[in-house]
Protein backbone atom coordinates (compact mmCIF):
# COMPACT_ATOMS: atom_id res chain seq x y z
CA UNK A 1 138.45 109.14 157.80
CA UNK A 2 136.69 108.31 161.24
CA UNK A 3 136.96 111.04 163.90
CA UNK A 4 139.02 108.20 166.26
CA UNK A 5 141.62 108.03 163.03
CA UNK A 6 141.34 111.35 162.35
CA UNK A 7 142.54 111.93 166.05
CA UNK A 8 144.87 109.52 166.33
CA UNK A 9 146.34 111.67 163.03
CA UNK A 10 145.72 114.87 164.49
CA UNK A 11 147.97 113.62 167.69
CA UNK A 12 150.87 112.03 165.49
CA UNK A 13 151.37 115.31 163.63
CA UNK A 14 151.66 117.33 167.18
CA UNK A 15 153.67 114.61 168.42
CA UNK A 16 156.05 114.52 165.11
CA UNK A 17 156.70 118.62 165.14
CA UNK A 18 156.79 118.75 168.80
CA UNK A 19 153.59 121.64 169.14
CA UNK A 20 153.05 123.29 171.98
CA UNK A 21 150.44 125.56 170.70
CA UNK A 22 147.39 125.30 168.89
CA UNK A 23 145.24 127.88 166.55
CA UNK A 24 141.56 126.26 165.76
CA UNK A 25 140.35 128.28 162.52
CA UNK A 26 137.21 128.80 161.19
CA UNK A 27 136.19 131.47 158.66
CA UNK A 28 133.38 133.57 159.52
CA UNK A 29 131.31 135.52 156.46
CA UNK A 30 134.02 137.58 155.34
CA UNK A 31 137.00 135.20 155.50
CA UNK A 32 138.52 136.55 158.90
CA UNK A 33 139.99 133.66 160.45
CA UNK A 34 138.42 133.17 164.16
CA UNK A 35 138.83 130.55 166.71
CA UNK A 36 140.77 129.52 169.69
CA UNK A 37 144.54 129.03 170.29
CA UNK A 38 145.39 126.58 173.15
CA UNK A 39 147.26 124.64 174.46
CA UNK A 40 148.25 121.50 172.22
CA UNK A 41 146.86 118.39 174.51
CA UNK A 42 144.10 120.44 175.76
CA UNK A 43 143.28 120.97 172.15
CA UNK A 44 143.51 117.19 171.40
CA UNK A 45 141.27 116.33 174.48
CA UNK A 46 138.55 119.01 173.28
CA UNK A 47 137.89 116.91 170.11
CA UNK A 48 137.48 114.02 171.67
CA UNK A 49 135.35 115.40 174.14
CA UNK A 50 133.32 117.96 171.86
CA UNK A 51 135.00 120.68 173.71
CA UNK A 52 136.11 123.04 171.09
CA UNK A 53 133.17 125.38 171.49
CA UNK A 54 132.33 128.65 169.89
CA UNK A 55 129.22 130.84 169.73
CA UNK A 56 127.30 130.64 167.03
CA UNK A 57 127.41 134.01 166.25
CA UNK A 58 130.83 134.35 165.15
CA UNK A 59 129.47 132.75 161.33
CA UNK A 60 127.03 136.32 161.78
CA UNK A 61 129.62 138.97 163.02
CA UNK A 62 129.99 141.71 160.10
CA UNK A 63 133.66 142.86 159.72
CA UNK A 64 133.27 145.45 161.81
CA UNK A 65 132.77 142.79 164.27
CA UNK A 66 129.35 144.15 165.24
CA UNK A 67 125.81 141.78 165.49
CA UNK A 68 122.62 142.42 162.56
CA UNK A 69 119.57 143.31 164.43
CA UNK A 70 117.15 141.10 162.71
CA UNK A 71 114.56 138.61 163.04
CA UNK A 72 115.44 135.30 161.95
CA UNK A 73 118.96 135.19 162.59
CA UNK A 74 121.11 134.30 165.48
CA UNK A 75 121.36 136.12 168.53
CA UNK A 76 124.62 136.90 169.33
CA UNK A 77 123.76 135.50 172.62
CA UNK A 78 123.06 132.19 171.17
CA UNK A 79 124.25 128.81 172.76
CA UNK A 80 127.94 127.54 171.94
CA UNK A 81 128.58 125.09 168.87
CA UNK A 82 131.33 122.89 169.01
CA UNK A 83 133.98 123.21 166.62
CA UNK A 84 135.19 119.71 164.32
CA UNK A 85 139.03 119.79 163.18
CA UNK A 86 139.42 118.50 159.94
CA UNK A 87 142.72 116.79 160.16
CA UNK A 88 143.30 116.89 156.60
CA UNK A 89 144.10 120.90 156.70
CA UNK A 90 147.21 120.16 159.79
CA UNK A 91 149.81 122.44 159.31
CA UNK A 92 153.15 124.07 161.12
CA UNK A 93 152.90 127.77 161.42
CA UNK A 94 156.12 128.80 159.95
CA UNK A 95 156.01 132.22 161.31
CA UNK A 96 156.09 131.35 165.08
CA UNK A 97 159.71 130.94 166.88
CA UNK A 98 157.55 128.25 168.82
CA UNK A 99 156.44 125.03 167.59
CA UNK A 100 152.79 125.79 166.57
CA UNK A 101 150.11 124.35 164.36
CA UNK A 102 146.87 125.43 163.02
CA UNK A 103 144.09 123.33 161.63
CA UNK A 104 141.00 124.57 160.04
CA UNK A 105 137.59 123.60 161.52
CA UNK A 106 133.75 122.73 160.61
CA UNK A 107 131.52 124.07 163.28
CA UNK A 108 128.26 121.34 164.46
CA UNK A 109 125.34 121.69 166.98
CA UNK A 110 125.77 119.97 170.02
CA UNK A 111 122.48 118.28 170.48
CA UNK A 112 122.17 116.70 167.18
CA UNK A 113 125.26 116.47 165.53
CA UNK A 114 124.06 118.80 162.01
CA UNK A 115 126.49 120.88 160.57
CA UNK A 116 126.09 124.49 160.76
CA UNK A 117 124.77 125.17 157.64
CA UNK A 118 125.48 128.97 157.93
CA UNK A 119 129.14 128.80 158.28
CA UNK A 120 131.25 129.15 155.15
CA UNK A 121 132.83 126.42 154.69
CA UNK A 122 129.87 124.17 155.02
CA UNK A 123 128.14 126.38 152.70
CA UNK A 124 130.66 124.92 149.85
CA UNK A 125 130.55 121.76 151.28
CA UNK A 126 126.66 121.75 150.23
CA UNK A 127 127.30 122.69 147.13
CA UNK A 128 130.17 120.17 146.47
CA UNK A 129 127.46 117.42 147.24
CA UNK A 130 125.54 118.36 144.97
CA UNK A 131 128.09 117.50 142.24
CA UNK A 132 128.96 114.61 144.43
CA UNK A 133 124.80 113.55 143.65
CA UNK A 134 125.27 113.97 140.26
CA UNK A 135 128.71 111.73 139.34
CA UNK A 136 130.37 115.08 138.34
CA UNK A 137 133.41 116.72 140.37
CA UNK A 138 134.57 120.30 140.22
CA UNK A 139 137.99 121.58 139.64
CA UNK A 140 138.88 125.31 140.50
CA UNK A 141 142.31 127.52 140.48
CA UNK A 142 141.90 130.71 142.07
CA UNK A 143 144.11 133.61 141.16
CA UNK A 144 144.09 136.04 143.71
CA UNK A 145 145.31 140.21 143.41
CA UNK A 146 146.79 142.11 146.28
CA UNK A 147 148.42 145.21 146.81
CA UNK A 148 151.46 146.08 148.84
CA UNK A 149 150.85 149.27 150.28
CA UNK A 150 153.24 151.89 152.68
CA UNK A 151 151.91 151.54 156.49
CA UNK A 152 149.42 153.32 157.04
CA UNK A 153 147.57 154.16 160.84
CA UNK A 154 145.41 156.45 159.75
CA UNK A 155 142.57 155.97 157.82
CA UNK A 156 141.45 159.44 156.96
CA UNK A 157 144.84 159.05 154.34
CA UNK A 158 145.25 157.57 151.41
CA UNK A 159 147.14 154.20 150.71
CA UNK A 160 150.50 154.96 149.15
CA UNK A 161 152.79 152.02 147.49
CA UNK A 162 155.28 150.93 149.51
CA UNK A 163 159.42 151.95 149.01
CA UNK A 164 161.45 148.73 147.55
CA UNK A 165 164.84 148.15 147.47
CA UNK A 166 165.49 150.73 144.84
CA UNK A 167 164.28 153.91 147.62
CA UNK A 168 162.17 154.68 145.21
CA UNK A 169 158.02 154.09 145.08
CA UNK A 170 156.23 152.93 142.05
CA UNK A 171 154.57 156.08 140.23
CA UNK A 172 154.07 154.24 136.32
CA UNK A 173 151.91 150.79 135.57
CA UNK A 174 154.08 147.48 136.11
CA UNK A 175 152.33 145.00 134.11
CA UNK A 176 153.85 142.02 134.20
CA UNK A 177 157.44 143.93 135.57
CA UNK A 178 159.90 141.14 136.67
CA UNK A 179 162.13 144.18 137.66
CA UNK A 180 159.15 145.41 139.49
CA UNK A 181 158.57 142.12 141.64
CA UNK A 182 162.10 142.30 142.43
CA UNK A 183 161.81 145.56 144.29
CA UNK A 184 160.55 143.14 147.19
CA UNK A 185 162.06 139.95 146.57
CA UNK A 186 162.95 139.58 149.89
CA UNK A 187 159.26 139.57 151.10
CA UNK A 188 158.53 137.54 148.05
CA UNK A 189 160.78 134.40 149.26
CA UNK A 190 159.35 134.67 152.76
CA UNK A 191 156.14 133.92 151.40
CA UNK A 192 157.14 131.45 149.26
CA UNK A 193 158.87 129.75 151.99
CA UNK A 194 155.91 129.78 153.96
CA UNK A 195 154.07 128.27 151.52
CA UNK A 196 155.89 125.43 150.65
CA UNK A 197 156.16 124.84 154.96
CA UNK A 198 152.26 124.93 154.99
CA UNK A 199 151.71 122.91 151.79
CA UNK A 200 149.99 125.89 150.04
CA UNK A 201 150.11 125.38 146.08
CA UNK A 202 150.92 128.35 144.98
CA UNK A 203 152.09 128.89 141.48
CA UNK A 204 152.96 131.53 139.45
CA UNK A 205 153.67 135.47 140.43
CA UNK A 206 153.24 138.13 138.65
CA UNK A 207 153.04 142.00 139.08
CA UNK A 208 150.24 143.58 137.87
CA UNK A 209 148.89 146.59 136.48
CA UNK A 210 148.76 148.63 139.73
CA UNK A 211 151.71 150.34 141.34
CA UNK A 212 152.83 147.41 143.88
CA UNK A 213 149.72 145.06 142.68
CA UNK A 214 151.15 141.51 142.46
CA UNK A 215 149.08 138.22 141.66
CA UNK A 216 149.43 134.85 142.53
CA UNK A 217 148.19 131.89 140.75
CA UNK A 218 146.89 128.61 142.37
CA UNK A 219 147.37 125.16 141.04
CA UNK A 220 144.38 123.97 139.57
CA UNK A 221 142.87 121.29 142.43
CA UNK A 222 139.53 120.28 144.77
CA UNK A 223 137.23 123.66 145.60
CA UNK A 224 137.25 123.03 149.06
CA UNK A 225 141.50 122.60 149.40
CA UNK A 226 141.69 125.39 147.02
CA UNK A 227 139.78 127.64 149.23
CA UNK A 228 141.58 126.74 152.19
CA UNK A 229 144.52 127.04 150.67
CA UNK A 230 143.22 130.82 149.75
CA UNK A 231 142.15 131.30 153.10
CA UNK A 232 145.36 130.69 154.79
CA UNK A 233 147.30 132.25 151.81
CA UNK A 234 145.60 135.14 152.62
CA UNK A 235 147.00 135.43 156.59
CA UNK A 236 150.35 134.13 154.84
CA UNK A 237 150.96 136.97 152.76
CA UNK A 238 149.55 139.55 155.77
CA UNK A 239 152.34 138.43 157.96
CA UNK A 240 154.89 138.61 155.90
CA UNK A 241 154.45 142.25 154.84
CA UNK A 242 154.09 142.76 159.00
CA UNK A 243 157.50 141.25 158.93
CA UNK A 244 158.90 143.42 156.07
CA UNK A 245 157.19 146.61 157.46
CA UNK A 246 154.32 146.56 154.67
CA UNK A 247 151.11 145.99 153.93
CA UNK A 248 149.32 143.29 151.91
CA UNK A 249 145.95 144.43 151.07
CA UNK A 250 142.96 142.26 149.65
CA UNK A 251 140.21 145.11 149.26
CA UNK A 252 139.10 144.91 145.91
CA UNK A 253 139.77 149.41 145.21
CA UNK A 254 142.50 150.23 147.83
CA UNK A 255 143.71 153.07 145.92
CA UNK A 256 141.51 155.61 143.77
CA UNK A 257 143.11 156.18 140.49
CA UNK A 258 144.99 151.87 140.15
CA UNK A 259 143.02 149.03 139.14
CA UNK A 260 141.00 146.99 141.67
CA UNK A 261 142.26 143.53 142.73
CA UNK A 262 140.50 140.18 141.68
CA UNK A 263 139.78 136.68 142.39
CA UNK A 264 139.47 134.90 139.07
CA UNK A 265 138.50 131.55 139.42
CA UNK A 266 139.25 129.42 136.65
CA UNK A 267 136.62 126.23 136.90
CA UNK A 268 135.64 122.94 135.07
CA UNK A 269 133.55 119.95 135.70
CA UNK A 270 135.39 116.32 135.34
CA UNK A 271 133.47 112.50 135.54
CA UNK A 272 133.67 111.55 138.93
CA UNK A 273 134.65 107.99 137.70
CA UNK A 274 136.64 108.35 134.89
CA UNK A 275 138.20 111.91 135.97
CA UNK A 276 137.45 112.99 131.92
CA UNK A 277 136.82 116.89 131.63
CA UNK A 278 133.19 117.44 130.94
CA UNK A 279 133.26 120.46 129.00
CA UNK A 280 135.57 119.65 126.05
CA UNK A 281 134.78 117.63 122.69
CA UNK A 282 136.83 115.73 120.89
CA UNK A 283 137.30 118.07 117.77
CA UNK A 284 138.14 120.98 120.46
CA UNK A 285 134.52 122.62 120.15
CA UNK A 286 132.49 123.28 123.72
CA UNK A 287 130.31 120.79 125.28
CA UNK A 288 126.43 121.24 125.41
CA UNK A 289 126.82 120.99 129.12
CA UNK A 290 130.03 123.28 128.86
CA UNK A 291 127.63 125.86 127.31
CA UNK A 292 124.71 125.39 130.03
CA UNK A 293 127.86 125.94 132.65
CA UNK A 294 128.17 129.09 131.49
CA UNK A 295 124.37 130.19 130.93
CA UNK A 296 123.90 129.31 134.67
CA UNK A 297 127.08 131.98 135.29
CA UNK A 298 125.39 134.08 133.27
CA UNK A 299 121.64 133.83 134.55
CA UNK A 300 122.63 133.73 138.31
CA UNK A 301 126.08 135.35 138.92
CA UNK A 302 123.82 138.66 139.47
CA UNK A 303 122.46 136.96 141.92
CA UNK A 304 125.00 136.25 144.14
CA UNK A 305 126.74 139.41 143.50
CA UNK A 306 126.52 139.68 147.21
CA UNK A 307 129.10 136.87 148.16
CA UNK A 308 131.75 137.75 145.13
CA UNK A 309 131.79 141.98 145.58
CA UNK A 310 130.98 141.52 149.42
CA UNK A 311 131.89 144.80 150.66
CA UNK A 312 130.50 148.64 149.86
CA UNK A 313 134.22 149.04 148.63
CA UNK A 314 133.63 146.16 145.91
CA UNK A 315 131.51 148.34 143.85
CA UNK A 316 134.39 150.79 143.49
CA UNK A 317 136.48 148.06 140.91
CA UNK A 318 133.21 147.37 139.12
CA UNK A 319 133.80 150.16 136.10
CA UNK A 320 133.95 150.38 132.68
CA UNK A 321 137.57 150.33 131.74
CA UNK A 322 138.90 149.89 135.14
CA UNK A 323 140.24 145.92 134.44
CA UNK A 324 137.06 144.61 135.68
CA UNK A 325 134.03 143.29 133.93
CA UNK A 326 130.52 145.10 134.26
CA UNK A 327 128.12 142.44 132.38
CA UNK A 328 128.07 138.70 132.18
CA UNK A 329 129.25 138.69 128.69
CA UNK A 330 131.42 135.31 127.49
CA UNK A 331 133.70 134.87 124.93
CA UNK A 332 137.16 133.10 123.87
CA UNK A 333 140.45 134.20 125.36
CA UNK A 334 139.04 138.27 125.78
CA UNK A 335 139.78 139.91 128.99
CA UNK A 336 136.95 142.60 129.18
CA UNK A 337 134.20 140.01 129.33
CA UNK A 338 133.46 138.44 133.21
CA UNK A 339 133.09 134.92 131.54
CA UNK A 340 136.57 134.28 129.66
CA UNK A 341 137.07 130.75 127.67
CA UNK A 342 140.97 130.50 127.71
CA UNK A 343 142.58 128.96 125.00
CA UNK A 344 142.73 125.28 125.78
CA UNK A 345 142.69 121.81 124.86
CA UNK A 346 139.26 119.89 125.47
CA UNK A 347 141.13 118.05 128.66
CA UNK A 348 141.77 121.85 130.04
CA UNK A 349 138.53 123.04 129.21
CA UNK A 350 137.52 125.56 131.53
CA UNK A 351 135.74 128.99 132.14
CA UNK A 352 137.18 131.56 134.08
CA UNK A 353 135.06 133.71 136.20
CA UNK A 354 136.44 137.13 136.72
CA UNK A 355 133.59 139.00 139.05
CA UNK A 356 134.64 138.07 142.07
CA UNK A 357 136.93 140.39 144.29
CA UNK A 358 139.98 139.46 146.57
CA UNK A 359 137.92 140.73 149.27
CA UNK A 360 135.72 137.65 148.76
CA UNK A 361 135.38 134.75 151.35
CA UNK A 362 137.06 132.64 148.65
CA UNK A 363 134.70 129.34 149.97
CA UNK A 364 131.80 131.33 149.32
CA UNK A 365 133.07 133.10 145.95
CA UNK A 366 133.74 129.44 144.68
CA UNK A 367 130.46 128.18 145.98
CA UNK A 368 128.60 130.65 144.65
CA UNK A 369 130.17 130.43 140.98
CA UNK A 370 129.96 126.65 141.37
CA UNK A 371 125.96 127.25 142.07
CA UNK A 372 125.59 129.11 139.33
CA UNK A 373 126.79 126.78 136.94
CA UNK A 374 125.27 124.43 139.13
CA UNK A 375 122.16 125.32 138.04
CA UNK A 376 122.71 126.03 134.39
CA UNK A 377 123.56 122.50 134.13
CA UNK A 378 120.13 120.84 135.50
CA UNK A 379 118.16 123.31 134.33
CA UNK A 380 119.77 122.67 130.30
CA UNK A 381 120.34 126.44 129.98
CA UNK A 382 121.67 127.90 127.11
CA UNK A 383 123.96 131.08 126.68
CA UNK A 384 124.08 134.30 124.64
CA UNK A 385 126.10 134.29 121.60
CA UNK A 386 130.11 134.70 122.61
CA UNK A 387 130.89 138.57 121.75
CA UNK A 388 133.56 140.23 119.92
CA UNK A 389 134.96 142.94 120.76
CA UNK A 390 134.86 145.26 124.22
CA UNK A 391 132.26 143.94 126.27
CA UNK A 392 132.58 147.61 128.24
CA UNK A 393 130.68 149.08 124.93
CA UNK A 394 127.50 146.71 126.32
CA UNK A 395 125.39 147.20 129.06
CA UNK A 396 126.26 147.63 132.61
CA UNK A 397 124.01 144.36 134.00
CA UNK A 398 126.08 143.71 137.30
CA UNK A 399 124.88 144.94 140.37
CA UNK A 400 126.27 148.54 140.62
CA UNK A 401 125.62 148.55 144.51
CA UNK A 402 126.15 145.96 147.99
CA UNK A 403 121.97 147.13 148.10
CA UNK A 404 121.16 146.09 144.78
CA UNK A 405 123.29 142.91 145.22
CA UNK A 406 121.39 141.71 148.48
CA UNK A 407 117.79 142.57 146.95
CA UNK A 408 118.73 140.25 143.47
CA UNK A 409 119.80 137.59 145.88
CA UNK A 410 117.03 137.43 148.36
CA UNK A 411 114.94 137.69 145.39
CA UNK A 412 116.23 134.41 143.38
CA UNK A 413 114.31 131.34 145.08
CA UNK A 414 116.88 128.94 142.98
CA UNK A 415 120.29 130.54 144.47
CA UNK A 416 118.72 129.80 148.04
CA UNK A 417 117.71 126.33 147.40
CA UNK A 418 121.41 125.85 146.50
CA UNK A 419 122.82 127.87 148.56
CA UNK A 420 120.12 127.01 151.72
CA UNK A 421 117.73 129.88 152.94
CA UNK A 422 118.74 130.02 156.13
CA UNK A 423 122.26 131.27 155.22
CA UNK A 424 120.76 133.97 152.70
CA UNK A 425 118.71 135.09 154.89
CA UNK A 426 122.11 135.43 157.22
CA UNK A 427 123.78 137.00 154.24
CA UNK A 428 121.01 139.71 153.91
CA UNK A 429 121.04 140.38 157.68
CA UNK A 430 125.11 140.91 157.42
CA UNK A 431 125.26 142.78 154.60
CA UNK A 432 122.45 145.48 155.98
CA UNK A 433 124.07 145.93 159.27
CA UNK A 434 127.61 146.58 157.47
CA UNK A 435 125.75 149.17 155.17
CA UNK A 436 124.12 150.79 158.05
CA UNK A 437 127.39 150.93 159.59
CA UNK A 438 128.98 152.64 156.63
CA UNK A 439 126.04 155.63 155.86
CA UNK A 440 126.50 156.75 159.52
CA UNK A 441 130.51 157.71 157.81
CA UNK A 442 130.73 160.97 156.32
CA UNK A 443 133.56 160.55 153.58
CA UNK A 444 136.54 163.64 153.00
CA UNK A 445 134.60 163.55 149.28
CA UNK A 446 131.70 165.33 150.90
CA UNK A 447 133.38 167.63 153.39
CA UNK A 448 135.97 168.77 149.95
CA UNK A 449 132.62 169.26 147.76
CA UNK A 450 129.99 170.04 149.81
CA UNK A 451 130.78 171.57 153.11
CA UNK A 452 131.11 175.34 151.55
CA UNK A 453 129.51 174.41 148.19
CA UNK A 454 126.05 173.32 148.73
């Protein structure tokens, strides 16, 4: 679509749904949504003027909204970019009692046109053209964990689960509990009737094994809708626990003794011509490409351990026995492994990645499993043996640390020729200002055990 089309769409949506207002989006490193909210003709006259401009440095702010000092990264003084709507990603906000749209944005330099190959969303992009290069296409479905959780102001407490419609708060495991989803139906249909208003394809819930831990599955699609369909799932679900006086949490250990919360992201590779799933045979068995898929997961997922566990708090869900994997172990339809075949037909062939965290930026958790296999692919890798059995009885080979996970992933030349050097280098810079942040924090764990002990 050419940006005059593109605008003339852009205006005939606004024009449709009578906006007044509207929010510009774009996702800095960890998935906040930033951007501007205005007016809705000034908005249409900034993109056809280039006039939607940020800083720079929003694509390096750490969540604690601080700036890395570093060399080599952008000063958060830098010059302004301008920000590109993609008018494919329209939608109503069906929260707001007035008319008001948001629209997800690319962010490009103003003297030359070139995307900003640090943001997020152009960091998948990259790595979608690279499939693009080869004739193959991606297909992804996230399924993303949360937690509702009591309000809670102060952060020296812990998170408690939230009181349903019984009065009563969850103190046994859930798993799959319809009863248990019921406690908060009413929440439930808000978000599904948000959903549907913004065109997010959301599929199946379920409640999990955590007291008040609910999933929701996506319909299986493009990585780059898919993600921004997580994206604004994500500030979906927020604001309608705000409006149900609740919580919806996405850190990946909210509460010490439940289970941590997940992205899986089931992916395949289909022809880009004929639309034919890559990694299934005829007589059911796996592809040879199927196979380097998952050698590349299991070679490089270490490696970008830093974009799927983001956060020091990541680390926390990463345990033996704690519903997460530890290793890069595959097999067939077994849940303890972080590379899990489902059972499928060869047209549904697909590996499901389950490292990544619902903390993750969900474009760069997909881009960064995508690069993996990615690179298993061209490089004709082939995998271990599939195990039987407990993978939690082998080796802990993940990261075990946010430091460990930046050092593998400055280290792997490979992941930042996919990736692009400039953004792990970014990465690295983020990630050691928001550990820096946390070791100046002195946790109630050491005042209980070591103020009159040691």
């Amino acid at each position: 679509m050419s940006s005059e089309s593109g605008v003339a769409a852009v205006k005939r949506f606004i024009e449709e749904h009578h906006i007044e207002e509207v929010e510009c989006l774009v996702p800095d490193m960890a998935g906040i949504a930033r951007g501007k909210i205005l007016p809705a003709q000034k908005f249409l006259r900034g993109m056809t003027e280039n006039g939607l401009r940020i800083p720079e440095s929003v694509f390096i702010q750490t969540v604690t909204g601080d700036y890395p000092d570093s060399d080599g990264v952008t000063d958060p003084g830098s010059s302004d970019v301008y920000l590109r709507p993609d008018p494919g990603t329209i939608r109503v906000v069906p929260w707001y009692d007035d008319p008001t749209a948001q629209i997800i944005a690319d962010a490009y330099y103003l003297d030359d046109e070139t995307p900003v190959e640090i943001a997020s969303r152009q960091v998948l992009s990259r790595v979608l053209r690279l499939y693009e290069a080869r004739g193959w296409r991606p297909v992804v479905a996230p399924e993303l964990e949360f937690y509702l959780v009591e309000v809670n102001t102060d952060p020296d407490y812990p998170l408690l689960p939230p009181i349903g419609r019984s009065g009563r708060r969850e103190t046994s495991r859930q798993a799959y509990g319809v009863d248990a989803v019921n406690e908060f139906d009413p929440l439930f249909e808000e978000v599904y009737d948000f959903c549907e208003a913004q065109g997010i394809d959301i599929d199946t819930l379920t409640h999990e094994a955590g007291a008040a831990q609910m999933e929701m599955n996506f319909n299986h699609g493009d990585p780059l809708e898919l993600a921004d369909q997580t994206f604004l799932f994500k500030r979906t679900v927020r604001e309608a626990a705000h409006r149900h006086k609740v919580y919806a949490t996405f850190m990946a250990k909210p509460m010490a003794d439940e289970p941590g919360s997940s992205m899986h992201i089931h992916q395949s590779v289909v022809d880009a011509k004929t639309g034919k799933n890559l990694f299934g045979k005829k007589d059911n068995s796996n592809s040879d490409l199927f196979l380097s898929y998952i050698a590349g997961l299991q070679r490089y997922l270490p490696a970008v351990m830093a974009l799927l566990a983001p956060n020091v708090n990541s680390y926390r869900r990463l345990r033996p026995g704690a519903d997460a994997p530890i290793n890069t172990h595959w097999s067939h339809d077994n849940r303890t492994v972080g590379l899990r075949v489902p059972v499928s037909t060869p047209a549904a062939r697909r590996i499901e990645n389950r490292v990544a965290g619902a903390d993750a930026n969900p474009y760069l958790a997909i881009a960064a499993s995508l690069a993996c296999g990615y690179l298993g692919m061209t490089e004709e890798l082939e995998p271990t043996r599939p195990i039987e059995g407990s993978a939690y009885r082998l080796a802990h080979t993940l990261p075990r640390t946010l430091y460990d996970a930046v050092s593998k992933m400055t280290g792997s030349r490979p992941i930042k020729d996919v990736l692009g050097e400039d953004f792990v280098t970014v990465v690295s810079a983020v990630r050691a200002e928001e550990l820096d942040a946390y070791q100046r924090v002195i946790s109630s764990w050491e005042r209980e055990h070591l103020l009159l002990n040691v």
